[in-house]
PDB file of N, CA and C in Angstrom:
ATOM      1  N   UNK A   1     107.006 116.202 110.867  1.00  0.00           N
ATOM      2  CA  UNK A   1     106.889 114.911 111.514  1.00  0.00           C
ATOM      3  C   UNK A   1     105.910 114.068 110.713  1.00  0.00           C
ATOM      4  N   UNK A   2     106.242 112.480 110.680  1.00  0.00           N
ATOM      5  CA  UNK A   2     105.431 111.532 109.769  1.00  0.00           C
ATOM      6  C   UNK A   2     105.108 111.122 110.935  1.00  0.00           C
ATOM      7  N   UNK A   3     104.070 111.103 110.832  1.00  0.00           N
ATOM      8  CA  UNK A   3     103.225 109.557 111.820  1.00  0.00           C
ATOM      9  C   UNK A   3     101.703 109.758 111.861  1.00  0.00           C
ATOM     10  N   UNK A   4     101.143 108.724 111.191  1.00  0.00           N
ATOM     11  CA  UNK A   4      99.449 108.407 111.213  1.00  0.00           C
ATOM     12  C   UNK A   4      99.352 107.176 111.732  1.00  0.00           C
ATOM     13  N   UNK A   5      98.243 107.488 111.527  1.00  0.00           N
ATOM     14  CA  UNK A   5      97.367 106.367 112.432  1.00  0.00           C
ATOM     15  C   UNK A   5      95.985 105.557 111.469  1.00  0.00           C
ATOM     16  N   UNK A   6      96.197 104.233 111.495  1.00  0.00           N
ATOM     17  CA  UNK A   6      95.128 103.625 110.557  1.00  0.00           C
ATOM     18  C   UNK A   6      94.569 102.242 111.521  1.00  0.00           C
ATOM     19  N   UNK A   7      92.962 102.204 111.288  1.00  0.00           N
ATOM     20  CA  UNK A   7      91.781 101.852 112.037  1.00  0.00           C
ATOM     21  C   UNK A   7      91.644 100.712 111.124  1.00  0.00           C
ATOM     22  N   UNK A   8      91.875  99.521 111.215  1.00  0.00           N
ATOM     23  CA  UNK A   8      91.233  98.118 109.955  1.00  0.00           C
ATOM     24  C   UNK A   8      91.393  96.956 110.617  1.00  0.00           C
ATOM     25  N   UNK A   9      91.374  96.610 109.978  1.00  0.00           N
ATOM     26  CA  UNK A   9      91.500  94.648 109.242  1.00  0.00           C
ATOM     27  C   UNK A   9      92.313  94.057 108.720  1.00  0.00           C
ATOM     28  N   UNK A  10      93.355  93.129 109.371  1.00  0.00           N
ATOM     29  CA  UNK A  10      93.829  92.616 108.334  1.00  0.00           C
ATOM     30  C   UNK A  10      93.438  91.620 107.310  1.00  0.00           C
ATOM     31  N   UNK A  11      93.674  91.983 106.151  1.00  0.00           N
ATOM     32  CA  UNK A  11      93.675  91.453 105.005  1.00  0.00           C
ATOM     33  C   UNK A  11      94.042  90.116 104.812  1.00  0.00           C
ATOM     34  N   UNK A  12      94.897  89.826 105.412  1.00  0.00           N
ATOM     35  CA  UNK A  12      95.809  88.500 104.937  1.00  0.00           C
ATOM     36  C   UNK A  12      96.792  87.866 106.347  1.00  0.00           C
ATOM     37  N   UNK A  13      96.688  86.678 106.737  1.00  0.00           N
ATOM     38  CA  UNK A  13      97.674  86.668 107.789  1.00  0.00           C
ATOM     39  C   UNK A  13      99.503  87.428 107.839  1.00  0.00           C
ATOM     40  N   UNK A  14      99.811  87.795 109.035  1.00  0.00           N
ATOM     41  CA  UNK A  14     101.142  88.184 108.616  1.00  0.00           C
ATOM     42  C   UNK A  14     102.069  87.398 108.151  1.00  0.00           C
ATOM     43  N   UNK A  15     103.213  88.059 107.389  1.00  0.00           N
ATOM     44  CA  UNK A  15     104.539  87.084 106.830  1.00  0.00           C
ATOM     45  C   UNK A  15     105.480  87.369 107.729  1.00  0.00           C
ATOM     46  N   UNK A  16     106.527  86.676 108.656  1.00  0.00           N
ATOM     47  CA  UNK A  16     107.910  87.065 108.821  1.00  0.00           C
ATOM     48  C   UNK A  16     108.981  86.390 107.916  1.00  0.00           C
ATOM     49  N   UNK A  17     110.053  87.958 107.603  1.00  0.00           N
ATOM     50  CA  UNK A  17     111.083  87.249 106.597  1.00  0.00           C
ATOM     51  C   UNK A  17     112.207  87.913 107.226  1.00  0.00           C
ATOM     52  N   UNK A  18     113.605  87.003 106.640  1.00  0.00           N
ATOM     53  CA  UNK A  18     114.484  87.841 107.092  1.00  0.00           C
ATOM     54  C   UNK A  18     115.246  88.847 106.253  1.00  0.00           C
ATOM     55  N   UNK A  19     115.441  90.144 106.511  1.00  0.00           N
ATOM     56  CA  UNK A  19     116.444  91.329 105.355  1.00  0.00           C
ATOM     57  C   UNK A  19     117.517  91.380 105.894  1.00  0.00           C
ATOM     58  N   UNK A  20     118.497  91.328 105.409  1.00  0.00           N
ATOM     59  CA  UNK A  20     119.947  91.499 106.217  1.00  0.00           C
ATOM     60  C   UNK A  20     120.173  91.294 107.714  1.00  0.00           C
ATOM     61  N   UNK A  21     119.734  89.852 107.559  1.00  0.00           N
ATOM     62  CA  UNK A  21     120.269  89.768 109.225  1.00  0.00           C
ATOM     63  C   UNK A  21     118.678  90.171 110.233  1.00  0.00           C
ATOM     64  N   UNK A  22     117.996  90.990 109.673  1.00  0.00           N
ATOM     65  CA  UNK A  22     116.643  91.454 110.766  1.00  0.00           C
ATOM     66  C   UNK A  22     115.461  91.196 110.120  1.00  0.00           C
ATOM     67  N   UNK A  23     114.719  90.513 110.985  1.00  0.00           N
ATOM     68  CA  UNK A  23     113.273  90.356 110.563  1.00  0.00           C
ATOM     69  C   UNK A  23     112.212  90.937 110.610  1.00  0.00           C
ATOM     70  N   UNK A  24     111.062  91.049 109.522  1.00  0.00           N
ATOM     71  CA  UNK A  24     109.949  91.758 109.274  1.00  0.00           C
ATOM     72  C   UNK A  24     109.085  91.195 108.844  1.00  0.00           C
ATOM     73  N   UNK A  25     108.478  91.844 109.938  1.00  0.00           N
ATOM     74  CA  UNK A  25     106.552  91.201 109.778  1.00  0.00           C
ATOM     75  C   UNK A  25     105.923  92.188 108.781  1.00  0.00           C
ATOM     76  N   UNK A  26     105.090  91.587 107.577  1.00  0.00           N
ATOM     77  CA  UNK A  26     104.478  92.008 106.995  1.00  0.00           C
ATOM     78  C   UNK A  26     103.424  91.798 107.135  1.00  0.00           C
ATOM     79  N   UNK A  27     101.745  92.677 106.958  1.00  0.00           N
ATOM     80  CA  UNK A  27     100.726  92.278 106.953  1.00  0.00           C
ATOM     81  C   UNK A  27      99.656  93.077 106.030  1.00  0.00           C
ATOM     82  N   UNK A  28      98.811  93.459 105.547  1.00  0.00           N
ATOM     83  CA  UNK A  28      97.975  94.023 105.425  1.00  0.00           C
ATOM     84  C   UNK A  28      96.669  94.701 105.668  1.00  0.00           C
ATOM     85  N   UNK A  29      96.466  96.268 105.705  1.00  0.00           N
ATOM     86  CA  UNK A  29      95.625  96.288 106.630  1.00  0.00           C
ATOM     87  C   UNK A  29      94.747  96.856 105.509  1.00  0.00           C
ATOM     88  N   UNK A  30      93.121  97.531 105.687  1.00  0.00           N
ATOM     89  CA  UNK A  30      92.241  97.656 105.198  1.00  0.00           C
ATOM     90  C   UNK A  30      91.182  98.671 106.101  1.00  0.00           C
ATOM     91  N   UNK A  31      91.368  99.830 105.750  1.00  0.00           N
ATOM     92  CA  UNK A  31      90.971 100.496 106.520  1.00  0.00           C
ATOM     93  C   UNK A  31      89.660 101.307 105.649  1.00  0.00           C
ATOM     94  N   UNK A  32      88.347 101.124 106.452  1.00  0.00           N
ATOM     95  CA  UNK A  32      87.427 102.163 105.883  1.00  0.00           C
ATOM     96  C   UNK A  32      87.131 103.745 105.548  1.00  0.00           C
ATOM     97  N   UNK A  33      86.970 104.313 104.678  1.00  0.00           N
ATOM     98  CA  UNK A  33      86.556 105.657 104.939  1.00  0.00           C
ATOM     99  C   UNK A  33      85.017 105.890 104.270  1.00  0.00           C
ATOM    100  N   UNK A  34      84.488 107.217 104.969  1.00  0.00           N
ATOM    101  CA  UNK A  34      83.025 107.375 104.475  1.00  0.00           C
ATOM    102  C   UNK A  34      82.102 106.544 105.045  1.00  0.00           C
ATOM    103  N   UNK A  35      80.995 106.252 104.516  1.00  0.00           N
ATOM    104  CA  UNK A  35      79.760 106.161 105.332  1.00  0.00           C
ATOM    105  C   UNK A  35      78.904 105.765 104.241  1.00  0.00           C
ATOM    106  N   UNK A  36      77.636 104.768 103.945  1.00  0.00           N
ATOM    107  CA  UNK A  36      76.720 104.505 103.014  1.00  0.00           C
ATOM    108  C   UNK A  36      77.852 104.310 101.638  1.00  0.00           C
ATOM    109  N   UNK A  37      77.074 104.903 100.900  1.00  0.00           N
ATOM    110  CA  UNK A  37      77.156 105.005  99.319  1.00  0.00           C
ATOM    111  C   UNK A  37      78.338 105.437  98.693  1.00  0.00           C
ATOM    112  N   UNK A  38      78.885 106.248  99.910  1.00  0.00           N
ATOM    113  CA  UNK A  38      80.460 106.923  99.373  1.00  0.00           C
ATOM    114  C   UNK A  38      81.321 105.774 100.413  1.00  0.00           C
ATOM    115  N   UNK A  39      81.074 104.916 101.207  1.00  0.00           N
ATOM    116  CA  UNK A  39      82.211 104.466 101.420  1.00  0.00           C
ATOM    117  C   UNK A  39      83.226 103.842 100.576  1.00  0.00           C
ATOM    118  N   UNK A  40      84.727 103.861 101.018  1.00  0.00           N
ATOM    119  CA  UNK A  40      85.441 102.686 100.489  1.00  0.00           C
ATOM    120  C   UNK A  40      86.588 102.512 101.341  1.00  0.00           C
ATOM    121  N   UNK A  41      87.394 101.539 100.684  1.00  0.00           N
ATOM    122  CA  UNK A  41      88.629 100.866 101.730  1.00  0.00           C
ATOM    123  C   UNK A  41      89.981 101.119 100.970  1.00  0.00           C
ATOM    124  N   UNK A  42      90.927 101.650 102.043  1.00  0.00           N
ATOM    125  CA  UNK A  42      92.062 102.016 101.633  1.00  0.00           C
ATOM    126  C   UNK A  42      92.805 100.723 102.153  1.00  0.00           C
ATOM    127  N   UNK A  43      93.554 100.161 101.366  1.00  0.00           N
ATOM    128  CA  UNK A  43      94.475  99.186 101.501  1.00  0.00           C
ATOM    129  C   UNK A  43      95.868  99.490 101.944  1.00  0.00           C
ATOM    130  N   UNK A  44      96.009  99.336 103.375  1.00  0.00           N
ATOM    131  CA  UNK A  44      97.777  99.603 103.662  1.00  0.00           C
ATOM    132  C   UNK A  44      98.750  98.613 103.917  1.00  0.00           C
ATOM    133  N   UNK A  45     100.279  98.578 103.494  1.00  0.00           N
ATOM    134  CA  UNK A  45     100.738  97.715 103.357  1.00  0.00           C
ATOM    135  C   UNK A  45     101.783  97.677 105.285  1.00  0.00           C
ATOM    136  N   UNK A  46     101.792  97.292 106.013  1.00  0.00           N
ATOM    137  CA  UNK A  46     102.596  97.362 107.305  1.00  0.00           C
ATOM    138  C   UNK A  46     103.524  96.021 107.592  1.00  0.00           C
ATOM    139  N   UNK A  47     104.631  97.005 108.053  1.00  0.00           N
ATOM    140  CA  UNK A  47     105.820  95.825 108.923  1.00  0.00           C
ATOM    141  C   UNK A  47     105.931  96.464 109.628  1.00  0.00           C
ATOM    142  N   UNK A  48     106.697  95.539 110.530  1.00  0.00           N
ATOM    143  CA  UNK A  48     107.361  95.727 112.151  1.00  0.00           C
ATOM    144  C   UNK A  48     108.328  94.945 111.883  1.00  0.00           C
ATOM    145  N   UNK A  49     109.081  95.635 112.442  1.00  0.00           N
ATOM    146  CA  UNK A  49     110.918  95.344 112.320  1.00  0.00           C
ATOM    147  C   UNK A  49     111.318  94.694 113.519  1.00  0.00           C
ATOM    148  N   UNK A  50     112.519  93.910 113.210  1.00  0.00           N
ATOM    149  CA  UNK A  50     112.684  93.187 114.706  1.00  0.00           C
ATOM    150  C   UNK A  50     111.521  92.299 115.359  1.00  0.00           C
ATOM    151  N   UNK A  51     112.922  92.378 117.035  1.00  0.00           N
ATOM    152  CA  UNK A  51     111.821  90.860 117.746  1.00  0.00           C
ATOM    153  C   UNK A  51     110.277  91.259 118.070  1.00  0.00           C
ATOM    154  N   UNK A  52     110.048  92.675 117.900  1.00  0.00           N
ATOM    155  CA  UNK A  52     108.840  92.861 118.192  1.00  0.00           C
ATOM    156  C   UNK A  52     108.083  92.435 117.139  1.00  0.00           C
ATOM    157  N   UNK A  53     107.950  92.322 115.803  1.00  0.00           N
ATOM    158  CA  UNK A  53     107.692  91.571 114.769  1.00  0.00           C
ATOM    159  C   UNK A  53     107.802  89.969 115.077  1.00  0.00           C
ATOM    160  N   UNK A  54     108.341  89.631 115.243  1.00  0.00           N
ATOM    161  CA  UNK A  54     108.505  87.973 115.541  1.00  0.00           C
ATOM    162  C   UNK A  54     107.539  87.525 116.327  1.00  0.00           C
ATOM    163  N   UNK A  55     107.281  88.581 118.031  1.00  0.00           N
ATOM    164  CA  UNK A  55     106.673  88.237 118.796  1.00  0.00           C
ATOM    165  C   UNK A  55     105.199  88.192 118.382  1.00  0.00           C
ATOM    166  N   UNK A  56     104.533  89.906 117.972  1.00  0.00           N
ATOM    167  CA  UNK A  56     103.164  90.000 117.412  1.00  0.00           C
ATOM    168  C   UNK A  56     102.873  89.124 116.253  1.00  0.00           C
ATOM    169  N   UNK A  57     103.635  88.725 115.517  1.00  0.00           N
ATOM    170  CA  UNK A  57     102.911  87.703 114.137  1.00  0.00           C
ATOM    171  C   UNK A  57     101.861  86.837 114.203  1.00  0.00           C
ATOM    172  N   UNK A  58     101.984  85.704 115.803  1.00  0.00           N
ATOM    173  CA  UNK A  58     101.057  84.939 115.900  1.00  0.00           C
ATOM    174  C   UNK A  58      99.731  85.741 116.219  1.00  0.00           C
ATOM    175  N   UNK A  59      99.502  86.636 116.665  1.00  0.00           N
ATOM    176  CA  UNK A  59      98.559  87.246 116.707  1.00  0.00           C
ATOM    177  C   UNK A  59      97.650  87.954 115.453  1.00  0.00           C
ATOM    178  N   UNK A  60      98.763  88.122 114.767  1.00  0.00           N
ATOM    179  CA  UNK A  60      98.194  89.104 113.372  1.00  0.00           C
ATOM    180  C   UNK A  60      97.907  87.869 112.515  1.00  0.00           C
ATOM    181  N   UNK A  61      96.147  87.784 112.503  1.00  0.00           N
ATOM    182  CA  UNK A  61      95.841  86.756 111.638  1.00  0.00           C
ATOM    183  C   UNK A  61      94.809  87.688 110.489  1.00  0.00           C
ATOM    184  N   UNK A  62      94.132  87.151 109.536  1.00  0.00           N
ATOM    185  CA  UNK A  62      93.074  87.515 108.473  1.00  0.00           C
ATOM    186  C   UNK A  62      92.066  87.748 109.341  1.00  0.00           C
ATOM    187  N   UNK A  63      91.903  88.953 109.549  1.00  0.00           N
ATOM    188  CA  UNK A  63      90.121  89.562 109.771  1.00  0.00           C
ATOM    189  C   UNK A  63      90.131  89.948 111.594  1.00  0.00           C
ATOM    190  N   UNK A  64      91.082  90.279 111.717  1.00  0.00           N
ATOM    191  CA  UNK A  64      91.621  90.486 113.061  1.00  0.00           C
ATOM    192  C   UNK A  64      91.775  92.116 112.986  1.00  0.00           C
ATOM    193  N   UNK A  65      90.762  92.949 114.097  1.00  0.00           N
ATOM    194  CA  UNK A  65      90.888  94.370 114.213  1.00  0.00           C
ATOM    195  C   UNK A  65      92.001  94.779 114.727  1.00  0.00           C
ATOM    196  N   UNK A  66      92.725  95.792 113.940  1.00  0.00           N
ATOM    197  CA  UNK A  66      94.259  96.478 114.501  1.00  0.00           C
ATOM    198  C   UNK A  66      93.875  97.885 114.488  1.00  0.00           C
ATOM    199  N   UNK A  67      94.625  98.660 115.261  1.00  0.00           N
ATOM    200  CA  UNK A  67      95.152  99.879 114.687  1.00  0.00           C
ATOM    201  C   UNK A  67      96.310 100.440 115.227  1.00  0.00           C
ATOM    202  N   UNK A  68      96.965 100.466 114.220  1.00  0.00           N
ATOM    203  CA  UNK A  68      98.605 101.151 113.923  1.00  0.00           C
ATOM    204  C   UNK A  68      98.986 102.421 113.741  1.00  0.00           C
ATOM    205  N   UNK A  69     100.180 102.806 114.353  1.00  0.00           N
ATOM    206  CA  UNK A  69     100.460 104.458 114.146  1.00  0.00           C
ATOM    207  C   UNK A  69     101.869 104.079 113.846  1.00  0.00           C
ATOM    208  N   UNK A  70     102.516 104.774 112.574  1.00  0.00           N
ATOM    209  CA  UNK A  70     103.641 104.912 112.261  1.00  0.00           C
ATOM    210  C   UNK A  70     104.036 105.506 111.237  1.00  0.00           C
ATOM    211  N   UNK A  71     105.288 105.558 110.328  1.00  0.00           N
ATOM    212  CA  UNK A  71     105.915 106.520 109.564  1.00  0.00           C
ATOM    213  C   UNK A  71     104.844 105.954 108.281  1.00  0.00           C
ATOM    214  N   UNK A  72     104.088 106.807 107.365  1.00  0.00           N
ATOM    215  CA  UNK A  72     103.744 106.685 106.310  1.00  0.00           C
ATOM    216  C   UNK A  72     104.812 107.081 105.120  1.00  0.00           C
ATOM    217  N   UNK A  73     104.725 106.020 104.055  1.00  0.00           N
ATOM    218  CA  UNK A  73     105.541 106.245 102.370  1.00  0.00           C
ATOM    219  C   UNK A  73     104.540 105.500 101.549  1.00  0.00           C
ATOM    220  N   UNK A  74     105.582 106.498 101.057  1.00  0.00           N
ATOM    221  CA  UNK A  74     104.336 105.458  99.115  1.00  0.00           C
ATOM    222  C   UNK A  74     105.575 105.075  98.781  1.00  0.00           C
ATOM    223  N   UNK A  75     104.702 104.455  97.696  1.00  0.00           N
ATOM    224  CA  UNK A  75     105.738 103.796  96.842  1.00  0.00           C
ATOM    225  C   UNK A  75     105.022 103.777  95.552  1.00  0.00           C
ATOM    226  N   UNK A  76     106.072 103.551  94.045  1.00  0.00           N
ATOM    227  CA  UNK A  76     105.337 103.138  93.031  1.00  0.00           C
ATOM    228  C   UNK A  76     105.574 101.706  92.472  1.00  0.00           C
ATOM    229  N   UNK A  77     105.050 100.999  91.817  1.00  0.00           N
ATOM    230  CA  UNK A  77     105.155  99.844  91.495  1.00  0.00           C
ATOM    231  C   UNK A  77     104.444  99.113  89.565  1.00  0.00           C
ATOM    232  N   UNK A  78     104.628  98.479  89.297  1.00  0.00           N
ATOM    233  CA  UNK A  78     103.866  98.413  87.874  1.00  0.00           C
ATOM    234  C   UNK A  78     103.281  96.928  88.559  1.00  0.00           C
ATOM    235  N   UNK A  79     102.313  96.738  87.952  1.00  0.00           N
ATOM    236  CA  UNK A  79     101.308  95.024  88.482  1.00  0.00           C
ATOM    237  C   UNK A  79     101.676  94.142  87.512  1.00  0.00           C
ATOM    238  N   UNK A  80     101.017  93.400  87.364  1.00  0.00           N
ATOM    239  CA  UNK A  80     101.120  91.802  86.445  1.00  0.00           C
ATOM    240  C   UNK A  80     100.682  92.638  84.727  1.00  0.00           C
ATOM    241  N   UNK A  81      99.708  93.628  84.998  1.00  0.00           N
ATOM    242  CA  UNK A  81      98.998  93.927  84.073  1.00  0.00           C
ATOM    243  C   UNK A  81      99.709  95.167  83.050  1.00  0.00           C
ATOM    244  N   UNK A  82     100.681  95.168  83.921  1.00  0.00           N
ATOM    245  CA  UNK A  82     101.240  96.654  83.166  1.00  0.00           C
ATOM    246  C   UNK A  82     101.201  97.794  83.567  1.00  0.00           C
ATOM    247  N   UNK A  83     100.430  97.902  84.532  1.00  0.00           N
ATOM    248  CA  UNK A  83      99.342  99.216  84.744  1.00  0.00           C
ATOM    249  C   UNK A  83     100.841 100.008  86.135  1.00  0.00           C
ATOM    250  N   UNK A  84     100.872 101.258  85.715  1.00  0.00           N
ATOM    251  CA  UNK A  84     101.904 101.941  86.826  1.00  0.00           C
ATOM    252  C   UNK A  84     100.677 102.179  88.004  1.00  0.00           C
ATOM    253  N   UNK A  85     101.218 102.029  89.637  1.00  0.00           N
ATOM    254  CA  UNK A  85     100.179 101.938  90.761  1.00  0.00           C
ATOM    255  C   UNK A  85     100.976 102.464  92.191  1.00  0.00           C
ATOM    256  N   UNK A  86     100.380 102.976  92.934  1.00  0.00           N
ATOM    257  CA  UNK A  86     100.709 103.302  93.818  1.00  0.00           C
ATOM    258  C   UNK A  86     100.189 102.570  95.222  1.00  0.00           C
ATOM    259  N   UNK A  87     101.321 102.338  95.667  1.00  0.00           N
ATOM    260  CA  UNK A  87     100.601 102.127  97.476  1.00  0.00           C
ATOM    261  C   UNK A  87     101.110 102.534  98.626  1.00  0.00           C
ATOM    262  N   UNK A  88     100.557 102.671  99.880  1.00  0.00           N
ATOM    263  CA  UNK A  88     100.644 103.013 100.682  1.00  0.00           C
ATOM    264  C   UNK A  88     101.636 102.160 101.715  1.00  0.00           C
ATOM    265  N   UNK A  89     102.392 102.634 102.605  1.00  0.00           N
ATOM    266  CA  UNK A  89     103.929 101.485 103.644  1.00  0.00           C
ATOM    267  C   UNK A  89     103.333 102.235 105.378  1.00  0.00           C
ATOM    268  N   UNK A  90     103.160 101.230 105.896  1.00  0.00           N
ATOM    269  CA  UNK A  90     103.493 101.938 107.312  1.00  0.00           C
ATOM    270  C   UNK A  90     104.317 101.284 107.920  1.00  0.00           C
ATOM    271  N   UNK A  91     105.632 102.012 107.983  1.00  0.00           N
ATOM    272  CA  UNK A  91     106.385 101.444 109.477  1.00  0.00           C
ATOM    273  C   UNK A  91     106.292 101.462 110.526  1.00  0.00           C
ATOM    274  N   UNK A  92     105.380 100.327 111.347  1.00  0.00           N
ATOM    275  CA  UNK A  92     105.067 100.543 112.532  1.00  0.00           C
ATOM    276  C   UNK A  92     105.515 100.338 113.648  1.00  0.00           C
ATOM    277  N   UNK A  93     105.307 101.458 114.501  1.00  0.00           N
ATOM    278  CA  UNK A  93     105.679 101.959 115.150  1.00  0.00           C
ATOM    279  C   UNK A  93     105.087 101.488 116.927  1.00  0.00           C
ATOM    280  N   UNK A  94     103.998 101.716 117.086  1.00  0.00           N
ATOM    281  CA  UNK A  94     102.539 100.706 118.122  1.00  0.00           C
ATOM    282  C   UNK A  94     101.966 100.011 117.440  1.00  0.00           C
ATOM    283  N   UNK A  95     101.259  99.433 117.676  1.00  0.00           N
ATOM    284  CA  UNK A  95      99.740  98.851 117.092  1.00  0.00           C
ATOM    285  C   UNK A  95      99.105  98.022 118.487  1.00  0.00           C
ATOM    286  N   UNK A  96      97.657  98.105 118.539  1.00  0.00           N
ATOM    287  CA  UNK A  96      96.463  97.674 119.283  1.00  0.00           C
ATOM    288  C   UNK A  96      95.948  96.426 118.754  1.00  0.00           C
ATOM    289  N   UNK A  97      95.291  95.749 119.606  1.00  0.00           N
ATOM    290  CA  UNK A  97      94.299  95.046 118.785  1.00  0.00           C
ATOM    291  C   UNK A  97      93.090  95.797 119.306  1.00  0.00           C
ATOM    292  N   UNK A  98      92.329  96.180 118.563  1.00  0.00           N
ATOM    293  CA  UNK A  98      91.212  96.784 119.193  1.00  0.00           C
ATOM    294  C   UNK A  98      90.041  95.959 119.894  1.00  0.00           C
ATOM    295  N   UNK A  99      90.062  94.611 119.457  1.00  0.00           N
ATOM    296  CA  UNK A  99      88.720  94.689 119.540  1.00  0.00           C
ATOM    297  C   UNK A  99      89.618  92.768 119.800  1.00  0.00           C
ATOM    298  N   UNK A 100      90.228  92.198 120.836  1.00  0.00           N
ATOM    299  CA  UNK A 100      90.540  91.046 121.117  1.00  0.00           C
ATOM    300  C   UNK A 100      89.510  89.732 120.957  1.00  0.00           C
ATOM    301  N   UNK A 101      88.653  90.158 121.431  1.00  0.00           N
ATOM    302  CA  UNK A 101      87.321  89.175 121.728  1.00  0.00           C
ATOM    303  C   UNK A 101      86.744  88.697 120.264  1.00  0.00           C
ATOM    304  N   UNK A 102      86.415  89.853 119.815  1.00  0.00           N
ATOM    305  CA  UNK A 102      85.955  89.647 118.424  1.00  0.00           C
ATOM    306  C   UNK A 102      86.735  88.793 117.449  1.00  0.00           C
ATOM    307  N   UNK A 103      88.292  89.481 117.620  1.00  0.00           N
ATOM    308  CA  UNK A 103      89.426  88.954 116.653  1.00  0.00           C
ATOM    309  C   UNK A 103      89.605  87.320 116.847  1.00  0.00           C
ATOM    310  N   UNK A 104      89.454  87.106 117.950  1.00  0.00           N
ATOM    311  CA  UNK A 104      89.995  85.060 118.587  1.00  0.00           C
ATOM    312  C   UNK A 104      88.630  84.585 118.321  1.00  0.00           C
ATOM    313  N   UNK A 105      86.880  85.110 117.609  1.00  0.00           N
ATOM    314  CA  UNK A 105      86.382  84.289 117.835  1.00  0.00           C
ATOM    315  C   UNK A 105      85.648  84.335 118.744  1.00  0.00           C
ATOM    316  N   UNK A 106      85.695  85.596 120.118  1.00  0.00           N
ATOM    317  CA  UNK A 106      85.212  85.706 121.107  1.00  0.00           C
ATOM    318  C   UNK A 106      85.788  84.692 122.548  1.00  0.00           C
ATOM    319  N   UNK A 107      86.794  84.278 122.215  1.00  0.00           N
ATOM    320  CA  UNK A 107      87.550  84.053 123.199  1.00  0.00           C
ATOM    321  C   UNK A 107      88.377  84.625 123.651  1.00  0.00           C
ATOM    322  N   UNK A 108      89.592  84.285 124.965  1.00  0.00           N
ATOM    323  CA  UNK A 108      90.270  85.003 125.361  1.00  0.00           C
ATOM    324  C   UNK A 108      91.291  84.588 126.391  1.00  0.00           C
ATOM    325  N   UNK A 109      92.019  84.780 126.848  1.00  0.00           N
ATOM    326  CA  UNK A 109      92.547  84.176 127.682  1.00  0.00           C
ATOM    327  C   UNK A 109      92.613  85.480 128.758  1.00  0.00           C
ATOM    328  N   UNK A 110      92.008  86.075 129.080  1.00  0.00           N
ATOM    329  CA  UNK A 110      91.946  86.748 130.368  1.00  0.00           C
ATOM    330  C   UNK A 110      90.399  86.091 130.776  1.00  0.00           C
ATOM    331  N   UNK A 111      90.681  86.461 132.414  1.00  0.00           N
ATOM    332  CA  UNK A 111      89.248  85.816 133.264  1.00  0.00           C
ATOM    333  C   UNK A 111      88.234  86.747 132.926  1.00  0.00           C
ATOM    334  N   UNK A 112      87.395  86.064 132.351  1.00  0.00           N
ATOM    335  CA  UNK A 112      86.253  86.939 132.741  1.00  0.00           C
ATOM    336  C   UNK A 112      85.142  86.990 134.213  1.00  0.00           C
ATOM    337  N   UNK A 113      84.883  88.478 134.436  1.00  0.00           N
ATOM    338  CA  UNK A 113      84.754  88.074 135.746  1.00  0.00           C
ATOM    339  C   UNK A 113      82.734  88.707 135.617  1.00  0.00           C
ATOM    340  N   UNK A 114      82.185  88.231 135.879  1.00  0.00           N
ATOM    341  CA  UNK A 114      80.953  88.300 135.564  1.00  0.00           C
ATOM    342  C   UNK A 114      80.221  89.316 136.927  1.00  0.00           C
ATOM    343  N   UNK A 115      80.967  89.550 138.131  1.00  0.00           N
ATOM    344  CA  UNK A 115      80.567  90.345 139.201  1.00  0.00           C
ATOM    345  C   UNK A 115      80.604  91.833 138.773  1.00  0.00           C
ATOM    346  N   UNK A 116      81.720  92.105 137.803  1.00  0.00           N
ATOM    347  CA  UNK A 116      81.559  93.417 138.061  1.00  0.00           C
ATOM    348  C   UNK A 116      80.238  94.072 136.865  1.00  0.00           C
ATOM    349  N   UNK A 117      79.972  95.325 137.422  1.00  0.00           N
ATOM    350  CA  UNK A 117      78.503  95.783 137.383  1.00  0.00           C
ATOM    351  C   UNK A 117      78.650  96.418 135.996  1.00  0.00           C
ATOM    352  N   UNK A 118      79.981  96.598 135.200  1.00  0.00           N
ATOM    353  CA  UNK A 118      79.594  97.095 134.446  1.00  0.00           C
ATOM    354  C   UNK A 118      79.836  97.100 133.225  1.00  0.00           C
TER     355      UNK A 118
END
């Protein structure tokens, strides 16, 4: 069975395009690993297929916390530079926003209700 799960950021606002007839949201995510001096960021590339793609796009903006679980692939590719490179695909499958408040700016459109205690 394929399916992970990745904790980030997107990178870049999402794209929707259409492939034969069905549309896909593309976005980029950016996920940390490690701690201090050894950290770094793994760059993943994600779509969502279909109307569920259409619907989440306005939401998936630059610097907006996600996390996604779905089929992982690589792929290989050559760059501008020549150089042969590899990256990472998730077809996703869920995704969260983790962290809403933060992502809009600290706004929201649910009530906030200031009574409860906790």
């Amino acid at each position: 069975m394929n399916v992970c799960t990745f904790v980030g950021r997107l990178g870049r606002d999402a794209e929707t395009k259409t492939v034969n007839e069905t549309t896909v949201t593309s976005f980029s995510l950016a996920s940390d690993t490690g701690y201090g001096n050894n950290k770094s960021t793994i760059w993943v590339d994600c779509s969502v297929w279909g109307v569920r793609g259409e619907k989440i796009a306005e939401y998936l903006k630059k610097g907006t916390s996600a996390t996604v679980i779905g089929n992982l692939s690589q792929r290989s590719y050559t760059n501008k530079d020549g150089e042969d490179k590899t990256a990472l695909d998730v077809r996703v499958q869920e995704i969260d926003f983790s962290n809403p408040r933060e992502s809009d700016g600290g706004k929201s459109n649910e009530p906030i209700n200031d009574d409860i205690p906790f």
